[in-house]
N, C-alpha and C. Protein backbone atom coordinates (compact mmCIF):
# COMPACT_ATOMS: atom_id res chain seq x y z
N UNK A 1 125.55 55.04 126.90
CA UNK A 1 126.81 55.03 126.20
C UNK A 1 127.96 55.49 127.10
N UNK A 2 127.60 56.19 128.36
CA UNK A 2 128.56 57.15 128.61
C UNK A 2 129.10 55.69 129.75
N UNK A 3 128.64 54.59 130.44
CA UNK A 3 129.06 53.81 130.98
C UNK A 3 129.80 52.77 129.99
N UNK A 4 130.03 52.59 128.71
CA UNK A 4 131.07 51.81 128.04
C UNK A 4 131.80 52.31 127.85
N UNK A 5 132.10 53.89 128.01
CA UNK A 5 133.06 55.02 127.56
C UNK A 5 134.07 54.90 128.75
N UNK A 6 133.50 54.92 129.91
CA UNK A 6 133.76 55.07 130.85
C UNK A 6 134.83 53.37 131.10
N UNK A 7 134.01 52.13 131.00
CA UNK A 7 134.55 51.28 131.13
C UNK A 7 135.92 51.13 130.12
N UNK A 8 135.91 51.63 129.01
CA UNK A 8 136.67 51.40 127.67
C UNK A 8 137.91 52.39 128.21
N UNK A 9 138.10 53.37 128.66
CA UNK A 9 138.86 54.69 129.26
C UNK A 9 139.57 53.76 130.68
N UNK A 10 138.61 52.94 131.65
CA UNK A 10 139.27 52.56 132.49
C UNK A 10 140.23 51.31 132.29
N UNK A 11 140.08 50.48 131.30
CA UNK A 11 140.71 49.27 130.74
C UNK A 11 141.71 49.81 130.18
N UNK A 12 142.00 50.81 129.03
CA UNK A 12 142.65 51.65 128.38
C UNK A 12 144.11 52.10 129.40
N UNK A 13 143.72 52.71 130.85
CA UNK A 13 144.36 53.15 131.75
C UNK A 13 144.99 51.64 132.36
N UNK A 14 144.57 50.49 132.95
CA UNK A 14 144.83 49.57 133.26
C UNK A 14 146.00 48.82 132.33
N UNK A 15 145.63 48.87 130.57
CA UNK A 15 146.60 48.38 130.14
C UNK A 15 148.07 49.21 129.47
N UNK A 16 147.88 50.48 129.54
CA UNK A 16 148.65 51.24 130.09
C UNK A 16 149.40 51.09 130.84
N UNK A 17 149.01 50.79 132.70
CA UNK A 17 149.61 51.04 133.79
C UNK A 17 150.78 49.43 132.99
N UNK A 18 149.73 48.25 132.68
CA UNK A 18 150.75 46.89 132.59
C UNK A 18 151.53 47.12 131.89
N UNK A 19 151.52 47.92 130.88
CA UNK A 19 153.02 47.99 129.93
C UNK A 19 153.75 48.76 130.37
N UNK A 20 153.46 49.44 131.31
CA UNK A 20 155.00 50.38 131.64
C UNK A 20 155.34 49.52 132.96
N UNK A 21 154.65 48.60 133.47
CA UNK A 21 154.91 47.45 134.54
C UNK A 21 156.20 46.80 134.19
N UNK A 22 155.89 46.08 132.65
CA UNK A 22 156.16 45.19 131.84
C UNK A 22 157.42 45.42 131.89
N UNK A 23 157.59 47.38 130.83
CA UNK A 23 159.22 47.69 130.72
C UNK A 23 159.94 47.98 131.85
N UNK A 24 159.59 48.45 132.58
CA UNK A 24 159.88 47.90 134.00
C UNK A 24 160.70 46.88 134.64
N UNK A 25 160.26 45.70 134.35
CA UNK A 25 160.60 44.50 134.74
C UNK A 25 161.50 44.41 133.76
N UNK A 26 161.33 44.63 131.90
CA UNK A 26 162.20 44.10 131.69
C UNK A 26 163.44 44.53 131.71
N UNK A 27 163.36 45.91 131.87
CA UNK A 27 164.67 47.03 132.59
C UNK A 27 165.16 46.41 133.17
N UNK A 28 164.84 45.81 134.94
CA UNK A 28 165.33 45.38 135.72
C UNK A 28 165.98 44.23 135.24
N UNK A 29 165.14 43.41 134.36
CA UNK A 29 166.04 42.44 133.67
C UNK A 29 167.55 42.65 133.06
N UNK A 30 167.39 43.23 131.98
CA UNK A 30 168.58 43.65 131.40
C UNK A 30 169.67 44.02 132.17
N UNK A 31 169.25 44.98 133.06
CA UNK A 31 170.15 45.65 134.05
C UNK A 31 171.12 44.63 135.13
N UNK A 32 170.07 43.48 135.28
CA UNK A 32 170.87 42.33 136.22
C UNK A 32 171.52 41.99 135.35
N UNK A 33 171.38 41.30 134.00
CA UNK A 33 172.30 40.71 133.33
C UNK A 33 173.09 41.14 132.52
N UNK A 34 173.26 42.50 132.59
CA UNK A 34 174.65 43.56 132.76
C UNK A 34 175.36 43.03 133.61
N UNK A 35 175.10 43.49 134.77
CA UNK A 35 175.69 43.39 136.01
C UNK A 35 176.20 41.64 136.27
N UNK A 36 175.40 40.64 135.94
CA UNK A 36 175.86 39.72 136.17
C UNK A 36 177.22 38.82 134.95
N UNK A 37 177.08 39.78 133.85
CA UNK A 37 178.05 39.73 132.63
C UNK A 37 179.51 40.47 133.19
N UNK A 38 178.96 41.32 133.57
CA UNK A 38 180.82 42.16 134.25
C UNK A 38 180.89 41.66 135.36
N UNK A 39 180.20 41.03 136.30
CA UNK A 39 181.13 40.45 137.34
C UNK A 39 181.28 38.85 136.66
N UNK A 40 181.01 38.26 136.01
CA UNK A 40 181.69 36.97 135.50
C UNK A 40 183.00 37.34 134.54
N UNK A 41 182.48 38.41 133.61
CA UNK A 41 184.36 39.06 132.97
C UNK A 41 185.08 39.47 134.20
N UNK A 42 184.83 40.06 135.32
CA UNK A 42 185.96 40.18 136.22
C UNK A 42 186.59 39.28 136.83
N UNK A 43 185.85 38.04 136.54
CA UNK A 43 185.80 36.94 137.95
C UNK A 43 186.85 36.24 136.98
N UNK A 44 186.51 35.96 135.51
CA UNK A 44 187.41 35.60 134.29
C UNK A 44 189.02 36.13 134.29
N UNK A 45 188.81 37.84 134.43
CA UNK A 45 190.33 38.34 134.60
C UNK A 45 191.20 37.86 135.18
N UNK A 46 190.50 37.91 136.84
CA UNK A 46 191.34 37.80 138.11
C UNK A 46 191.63 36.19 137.98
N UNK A 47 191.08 35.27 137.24
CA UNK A 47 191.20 33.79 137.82
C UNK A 47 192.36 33.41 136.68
N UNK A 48 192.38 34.40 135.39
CA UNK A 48 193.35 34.03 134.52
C UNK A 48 195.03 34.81 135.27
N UNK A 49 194.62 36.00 135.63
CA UNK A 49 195.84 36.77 136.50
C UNK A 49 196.47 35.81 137.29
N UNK A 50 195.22 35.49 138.29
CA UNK A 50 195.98 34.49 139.58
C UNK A 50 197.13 33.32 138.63
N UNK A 51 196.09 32.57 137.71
CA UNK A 51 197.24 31.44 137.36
C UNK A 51 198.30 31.75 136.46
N UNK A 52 198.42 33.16 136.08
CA UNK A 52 199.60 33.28 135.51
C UNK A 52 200.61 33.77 136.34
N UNK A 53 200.28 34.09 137.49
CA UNK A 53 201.50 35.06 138.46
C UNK A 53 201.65 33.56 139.32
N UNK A 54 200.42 32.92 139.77
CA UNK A 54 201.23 31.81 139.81
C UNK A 54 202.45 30.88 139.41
N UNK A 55 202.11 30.87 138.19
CA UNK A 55 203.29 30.26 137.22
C UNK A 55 204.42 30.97 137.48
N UNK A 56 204.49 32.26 137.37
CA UNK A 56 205.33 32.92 137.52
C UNK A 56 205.78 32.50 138.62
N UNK A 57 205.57 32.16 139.84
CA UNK A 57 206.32 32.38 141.04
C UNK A 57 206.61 30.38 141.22
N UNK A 58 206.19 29.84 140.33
CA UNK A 58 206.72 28.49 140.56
C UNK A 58 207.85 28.11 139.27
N UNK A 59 208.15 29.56 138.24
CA UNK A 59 208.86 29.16 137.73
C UNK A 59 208.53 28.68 136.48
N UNK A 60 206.98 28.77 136.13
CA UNK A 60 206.86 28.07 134.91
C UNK A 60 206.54 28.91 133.96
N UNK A 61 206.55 29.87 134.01
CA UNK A 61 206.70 31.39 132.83
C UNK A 61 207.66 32.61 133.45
N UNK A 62 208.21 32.79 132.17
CA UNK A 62 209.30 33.61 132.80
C UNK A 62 208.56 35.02 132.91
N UNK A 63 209.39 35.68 134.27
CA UNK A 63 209.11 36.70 135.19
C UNK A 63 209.31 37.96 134.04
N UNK A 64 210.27 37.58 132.86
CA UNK A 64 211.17 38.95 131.92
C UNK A 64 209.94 38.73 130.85
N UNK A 65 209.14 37.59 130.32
CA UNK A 65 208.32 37.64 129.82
C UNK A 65 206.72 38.20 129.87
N UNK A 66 206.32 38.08 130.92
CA UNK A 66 205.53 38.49 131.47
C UNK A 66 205.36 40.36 131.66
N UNK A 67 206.72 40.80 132.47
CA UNK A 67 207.06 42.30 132.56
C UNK A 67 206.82 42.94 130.95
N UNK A 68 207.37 41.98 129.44
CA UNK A 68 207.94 42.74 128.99
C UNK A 68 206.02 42.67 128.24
N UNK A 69 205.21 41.19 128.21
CA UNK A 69 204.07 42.28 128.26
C UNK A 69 203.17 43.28 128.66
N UNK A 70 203.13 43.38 130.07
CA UNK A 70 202.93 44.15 131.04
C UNK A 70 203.23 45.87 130.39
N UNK A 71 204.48 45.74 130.07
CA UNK A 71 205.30 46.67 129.95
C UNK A 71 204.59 47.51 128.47
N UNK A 72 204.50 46.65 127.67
CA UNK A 72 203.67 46.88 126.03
C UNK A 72 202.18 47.27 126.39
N UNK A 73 201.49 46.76 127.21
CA UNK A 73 200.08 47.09 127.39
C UNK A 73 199.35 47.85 128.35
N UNK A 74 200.26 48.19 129.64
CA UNK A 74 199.83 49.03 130.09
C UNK A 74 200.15 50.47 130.16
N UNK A 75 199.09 51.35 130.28
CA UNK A 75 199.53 52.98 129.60
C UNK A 75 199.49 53.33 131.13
N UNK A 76 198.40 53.55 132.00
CA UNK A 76 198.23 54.40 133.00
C UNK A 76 199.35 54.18 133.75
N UNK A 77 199.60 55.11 134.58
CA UNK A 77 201.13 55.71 135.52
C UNK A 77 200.36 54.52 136.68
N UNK A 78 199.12 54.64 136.96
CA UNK A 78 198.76 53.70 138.63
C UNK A 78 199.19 52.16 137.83
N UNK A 79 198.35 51.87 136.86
CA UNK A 79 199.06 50.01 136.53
C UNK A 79 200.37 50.15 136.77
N UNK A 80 200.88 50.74 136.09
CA UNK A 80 202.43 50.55 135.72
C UNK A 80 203.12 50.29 137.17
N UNK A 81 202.38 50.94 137.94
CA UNK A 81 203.57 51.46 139.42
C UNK A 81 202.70 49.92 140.21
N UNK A 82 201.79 49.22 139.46
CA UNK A 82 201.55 48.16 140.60
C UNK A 82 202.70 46.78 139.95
N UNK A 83 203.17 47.13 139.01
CA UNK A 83 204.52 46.04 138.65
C UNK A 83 205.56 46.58 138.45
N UNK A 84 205.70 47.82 138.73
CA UNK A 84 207.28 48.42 139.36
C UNK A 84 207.89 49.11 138.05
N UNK A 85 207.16 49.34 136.82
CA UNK A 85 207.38 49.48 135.54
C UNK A 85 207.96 51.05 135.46
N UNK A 86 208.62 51.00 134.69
CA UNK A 86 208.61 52.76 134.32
C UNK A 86 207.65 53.62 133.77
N UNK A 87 207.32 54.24 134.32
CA UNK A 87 206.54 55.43 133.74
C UNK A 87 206.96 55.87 132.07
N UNK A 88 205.69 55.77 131.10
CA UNK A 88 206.20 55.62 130.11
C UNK A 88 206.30 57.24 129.47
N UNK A 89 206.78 57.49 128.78
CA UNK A 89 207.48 58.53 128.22
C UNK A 89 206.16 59.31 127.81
N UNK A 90 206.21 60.53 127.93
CA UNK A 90 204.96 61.48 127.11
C UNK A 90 205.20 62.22 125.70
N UNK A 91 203.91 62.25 125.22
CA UNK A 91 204.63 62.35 123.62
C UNK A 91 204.86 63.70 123.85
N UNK A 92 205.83 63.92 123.21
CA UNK A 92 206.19 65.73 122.73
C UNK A 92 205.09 66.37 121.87
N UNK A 93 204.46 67.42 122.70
CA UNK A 93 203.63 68.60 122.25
C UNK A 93 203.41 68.90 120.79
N UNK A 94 202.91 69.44 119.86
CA UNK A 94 203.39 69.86 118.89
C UNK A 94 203.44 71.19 119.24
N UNK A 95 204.90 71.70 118.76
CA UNK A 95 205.10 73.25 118.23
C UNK A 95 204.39 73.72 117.33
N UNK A 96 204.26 75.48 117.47
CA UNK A 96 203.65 76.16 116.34
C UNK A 96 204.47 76.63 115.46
């Protein structure tokens, strides 16, 4: 008996080792097609950016239109200062 115990314990360990193989792999899976989802949304951003600043510079959307969304959507002080924007106002504190 003690050699089917033995065999049953080592198969046991074997299909063990394959399922944590398995999640493994499919980790690695997921993880690429993360990674391959945000660099196609970035690749999306920049290719819609390019043809609108394009336009812009041939004249076919206006430059005051563009700023004044720019202007509505971006919060951080670094965007703002890469289109020359003003730094937008900070809210007042509340008093006690």
């Amino acid at each position: 008996m003690a050699g089917i115990d033995d065999t049953i314990a080592a198969l046991e360990a074997k299909l063990k080792q394959a399922k944590a193989k398995k999640q493994q792999i499919e980790a690695r899976k997921r993880a690429a097609d993360a990674k391959r989802k945000r660099s196609e949304d970035t690749r999306r951003k920049v290719l819609v950016g390019a043809l609108i600043l394009a336009k812009v510079e041939r004249g076919e959307w206006p430059k005051d239109k563009l700023l004044a969304m720019l202007d509505s959507a971006l919060t951080r002080a670094d965007d703002r200062a890469l289109f020359d924007l003003p730094a937008q106002a900070q809210p007042a504190e509340a008093q006690p």
